[in-house]
Protein backbone atom coordinates (compact mmCIF):
# COMPACT_ATOMS: atom_id res chain seq x y z
CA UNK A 1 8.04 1.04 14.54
CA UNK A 2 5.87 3.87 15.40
CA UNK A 3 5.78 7.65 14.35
CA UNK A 4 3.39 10.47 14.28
CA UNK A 5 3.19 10.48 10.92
CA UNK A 6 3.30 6.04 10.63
CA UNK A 7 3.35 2.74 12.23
CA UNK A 8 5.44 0.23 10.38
CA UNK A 9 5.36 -3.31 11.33
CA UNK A 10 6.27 -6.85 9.61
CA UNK A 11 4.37 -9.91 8.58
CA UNK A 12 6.39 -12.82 8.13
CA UNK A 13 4.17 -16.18 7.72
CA UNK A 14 3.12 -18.11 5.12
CA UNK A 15 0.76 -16.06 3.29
CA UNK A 16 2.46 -14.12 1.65
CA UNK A 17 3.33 -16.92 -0.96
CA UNK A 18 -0.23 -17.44 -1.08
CA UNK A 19 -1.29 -13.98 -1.90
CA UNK A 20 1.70 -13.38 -4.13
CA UNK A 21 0.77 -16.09 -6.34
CA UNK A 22 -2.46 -14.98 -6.13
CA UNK A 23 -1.94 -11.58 -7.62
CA UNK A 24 0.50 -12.44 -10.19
CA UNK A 25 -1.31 -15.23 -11.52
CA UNK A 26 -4.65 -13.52 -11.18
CA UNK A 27 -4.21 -9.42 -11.33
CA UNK A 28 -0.74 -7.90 -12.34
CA UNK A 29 0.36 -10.44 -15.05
CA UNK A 30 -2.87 -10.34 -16.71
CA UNK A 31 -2.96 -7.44 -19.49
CA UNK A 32 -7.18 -7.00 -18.97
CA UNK A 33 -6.82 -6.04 -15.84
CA UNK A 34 -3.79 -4.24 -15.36
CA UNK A 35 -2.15 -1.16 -16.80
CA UNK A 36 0.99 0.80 -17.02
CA UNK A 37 1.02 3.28 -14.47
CA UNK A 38 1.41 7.07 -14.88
CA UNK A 39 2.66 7.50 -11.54
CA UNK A 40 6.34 5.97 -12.54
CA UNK A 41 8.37 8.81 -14.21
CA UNK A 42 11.19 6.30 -14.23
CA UNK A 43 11.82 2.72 -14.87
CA UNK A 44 8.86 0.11 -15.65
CA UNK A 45 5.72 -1.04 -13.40
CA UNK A 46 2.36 -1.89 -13.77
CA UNK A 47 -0.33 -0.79 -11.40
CA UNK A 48 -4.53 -2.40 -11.10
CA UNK A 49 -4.70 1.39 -9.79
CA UNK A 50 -8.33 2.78 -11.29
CA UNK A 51 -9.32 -0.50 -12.43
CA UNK A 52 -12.95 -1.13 -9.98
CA UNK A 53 -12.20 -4.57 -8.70
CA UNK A 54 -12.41 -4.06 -5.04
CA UNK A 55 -15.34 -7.20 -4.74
CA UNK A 56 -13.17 -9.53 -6.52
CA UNK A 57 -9.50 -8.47 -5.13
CA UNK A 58 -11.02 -8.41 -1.72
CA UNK A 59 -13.06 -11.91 -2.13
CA UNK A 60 -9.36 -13.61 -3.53
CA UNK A 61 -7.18 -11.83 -0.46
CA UNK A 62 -9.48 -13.17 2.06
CA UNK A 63 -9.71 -16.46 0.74
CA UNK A 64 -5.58 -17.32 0.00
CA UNK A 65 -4.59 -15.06 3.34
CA UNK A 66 -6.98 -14.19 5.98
CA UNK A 67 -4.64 -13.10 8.69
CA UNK A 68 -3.47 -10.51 6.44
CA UNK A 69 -7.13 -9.58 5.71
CA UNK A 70 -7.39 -9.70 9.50
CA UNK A 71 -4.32 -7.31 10.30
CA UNK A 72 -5.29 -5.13 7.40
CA UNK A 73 -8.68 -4.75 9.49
CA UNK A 74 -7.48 -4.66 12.82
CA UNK A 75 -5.26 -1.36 12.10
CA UNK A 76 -8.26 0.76 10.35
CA UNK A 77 -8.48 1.78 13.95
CA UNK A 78 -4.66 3.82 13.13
CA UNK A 79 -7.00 6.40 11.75
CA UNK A 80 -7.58 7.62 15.17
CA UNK A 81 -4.09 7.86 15.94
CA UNK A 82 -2.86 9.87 13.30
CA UNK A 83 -6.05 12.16 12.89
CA UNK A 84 -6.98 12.83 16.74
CA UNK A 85 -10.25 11.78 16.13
CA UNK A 86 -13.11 9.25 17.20
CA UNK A 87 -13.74 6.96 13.64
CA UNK A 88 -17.41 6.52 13.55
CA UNK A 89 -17.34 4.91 10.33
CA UNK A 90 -15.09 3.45 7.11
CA UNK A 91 -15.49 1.94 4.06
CA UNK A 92 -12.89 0.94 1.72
CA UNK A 93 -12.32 3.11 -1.41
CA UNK A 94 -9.32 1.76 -3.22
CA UNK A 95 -7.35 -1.38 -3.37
CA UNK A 96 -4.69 -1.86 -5.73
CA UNK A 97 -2.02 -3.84 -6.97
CA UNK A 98 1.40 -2.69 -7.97
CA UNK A 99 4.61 -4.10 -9.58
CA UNK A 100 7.91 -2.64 -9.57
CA UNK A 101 10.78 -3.73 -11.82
CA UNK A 102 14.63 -2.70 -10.87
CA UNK A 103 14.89 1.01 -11.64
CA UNK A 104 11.60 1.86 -10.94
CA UNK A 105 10.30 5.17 -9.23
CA UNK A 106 6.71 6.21 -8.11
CA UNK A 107 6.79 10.11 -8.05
CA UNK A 108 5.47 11.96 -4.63
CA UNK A 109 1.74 12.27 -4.30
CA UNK A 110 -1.21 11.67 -1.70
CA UNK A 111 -4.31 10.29 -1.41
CA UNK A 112 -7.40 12.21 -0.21
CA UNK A 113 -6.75 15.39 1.81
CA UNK A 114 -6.89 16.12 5.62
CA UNK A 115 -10.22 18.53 5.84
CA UNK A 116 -12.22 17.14 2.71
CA UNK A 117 -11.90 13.90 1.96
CA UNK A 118 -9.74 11.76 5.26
CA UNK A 119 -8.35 8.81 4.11
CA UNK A 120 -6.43 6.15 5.42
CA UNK A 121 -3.73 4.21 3.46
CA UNK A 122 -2.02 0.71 4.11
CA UNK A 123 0.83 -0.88 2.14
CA UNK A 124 1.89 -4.24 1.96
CA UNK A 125 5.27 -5.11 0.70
CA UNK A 126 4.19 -8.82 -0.04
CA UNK A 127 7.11 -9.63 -2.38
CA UNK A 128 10.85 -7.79 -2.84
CA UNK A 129 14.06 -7.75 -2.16
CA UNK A 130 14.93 -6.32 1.51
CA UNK A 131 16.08 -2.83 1.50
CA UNK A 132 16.42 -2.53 -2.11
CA UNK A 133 14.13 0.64 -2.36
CA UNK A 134 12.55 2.73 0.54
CA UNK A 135 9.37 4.92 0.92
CA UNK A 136 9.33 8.61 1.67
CA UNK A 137 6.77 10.17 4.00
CA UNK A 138 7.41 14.13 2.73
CA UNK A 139 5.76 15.76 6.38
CA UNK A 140 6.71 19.70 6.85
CA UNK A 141 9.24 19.01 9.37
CA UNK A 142 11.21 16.31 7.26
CA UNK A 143 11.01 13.51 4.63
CA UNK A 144 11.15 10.39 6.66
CA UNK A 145 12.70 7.86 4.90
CA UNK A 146 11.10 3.97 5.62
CA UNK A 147 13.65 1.09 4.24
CA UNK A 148 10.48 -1.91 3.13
CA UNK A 149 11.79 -5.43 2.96
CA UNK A 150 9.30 -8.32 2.57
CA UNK A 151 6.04 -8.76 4.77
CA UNK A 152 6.14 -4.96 5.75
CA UNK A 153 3.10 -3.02 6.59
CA UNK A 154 3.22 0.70 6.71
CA UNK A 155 0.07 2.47 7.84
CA UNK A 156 -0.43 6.10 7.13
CA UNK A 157 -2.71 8.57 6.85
CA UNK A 158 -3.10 9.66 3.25
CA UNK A 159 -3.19 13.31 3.11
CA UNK A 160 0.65 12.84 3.79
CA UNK A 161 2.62 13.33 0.36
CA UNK A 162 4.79 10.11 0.06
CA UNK A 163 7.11 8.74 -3.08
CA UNK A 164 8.93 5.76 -3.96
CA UNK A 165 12.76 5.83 -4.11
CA UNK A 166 14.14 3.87 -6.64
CA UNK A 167 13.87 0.11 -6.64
CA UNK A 168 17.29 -1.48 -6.94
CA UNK A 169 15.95 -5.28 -6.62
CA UNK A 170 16.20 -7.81 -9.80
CA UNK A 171 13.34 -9.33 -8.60
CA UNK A 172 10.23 -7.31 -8.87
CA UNK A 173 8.36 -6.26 -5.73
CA UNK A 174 4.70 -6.55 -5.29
CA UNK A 175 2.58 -4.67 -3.44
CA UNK A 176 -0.88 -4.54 -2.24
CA UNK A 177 -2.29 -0.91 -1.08
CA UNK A 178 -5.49 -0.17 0.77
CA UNK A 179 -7.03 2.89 0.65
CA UNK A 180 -9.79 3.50 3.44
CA UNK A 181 -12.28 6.47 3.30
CA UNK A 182 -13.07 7.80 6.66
CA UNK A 183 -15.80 9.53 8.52
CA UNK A 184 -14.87 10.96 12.17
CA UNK A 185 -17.83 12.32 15.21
């Protein structure tokens, strides 16, 4: 699905097992590395959000799925897209892990802005129940409201405020966000 404002498509092989036993057993279950996030005024979550692990999370994601690691790279290129603008170079800044329990909500927010700091943001719904909880692209013209089910990607560009309606699935949905810092000619 394509918009001005996202592209939305769905990944449906075997990876995803892979990577979502590789975060649970590895990153969100594990209290060192993980924290409650700020970000949820309601229900229960925890987020890898601020915790530097980028070499690491990166070196496990390519190793238990890299066609995921592929399509993450291959739509960087979005960017262009969504800002009008030649990409001469990115560099990831964030990637993070979060967990959602039923009754959870992630509050709007954005990353980066559209003048200072252009960033680029890709979510992977690895693990939840289908259309038990939807995000919320907040543009001037209208909210846009995305239903995620499993193996979704949503690509958008981050000075876009977004939120997280809340998650009505008993089993708790995992996701995997990129954050990409860009630099335009």
């Amino acid at each position: 699905m394509y918009d001005k404002f996202y592209k939305k498509f769905n990944y449906s092989g075997e990876e995803l097992e892979k990577l979502k036993d590789v975060l649970n057993q590895d990153f969100i279950l594990s209290e060192k590395i993980t924290n409650t996030a700020y970000e949820f005024p309601k229900g229960y979550g925890y987020t890898t959000l601020g915790i530097n692990h980028i070499p690491l999370l990166l070196s496990k994601i390519k190793a238990a799925a890299p066609c995921i690691n592929q399509l993450i790279e291959e739509n960087i290129f979005l960017a262009e897209y969504f800002y009008g603008k030649k990409i001469l170079s990115y560099k990831i800044s964030r990637i993070f892990c979060n967990k959602f329990f039923k009754g959870c909500v992630v509050s709007k927010h954005k990353h980066g802005s559209i003048e200072n700091n252009p960033l680029l943001v890709l979510a992977l719904y690895i693990y939840s129940e289908s259309d038990s909880g939807n995000l919320i692209l907040h543009t001037e013209e209208q909210d846009i409201v995305i239903p995620l089910s499993p193996g979704d990607l949503v690509v958008h560009p981050g000075y876009i405020p977004h939120s997280v309606s809340e998650y009505k699935g008993n089993i708790p949905r995992l996701g995997l966000i990129y954050e990409y810092s860009l630099k335009f000619d």
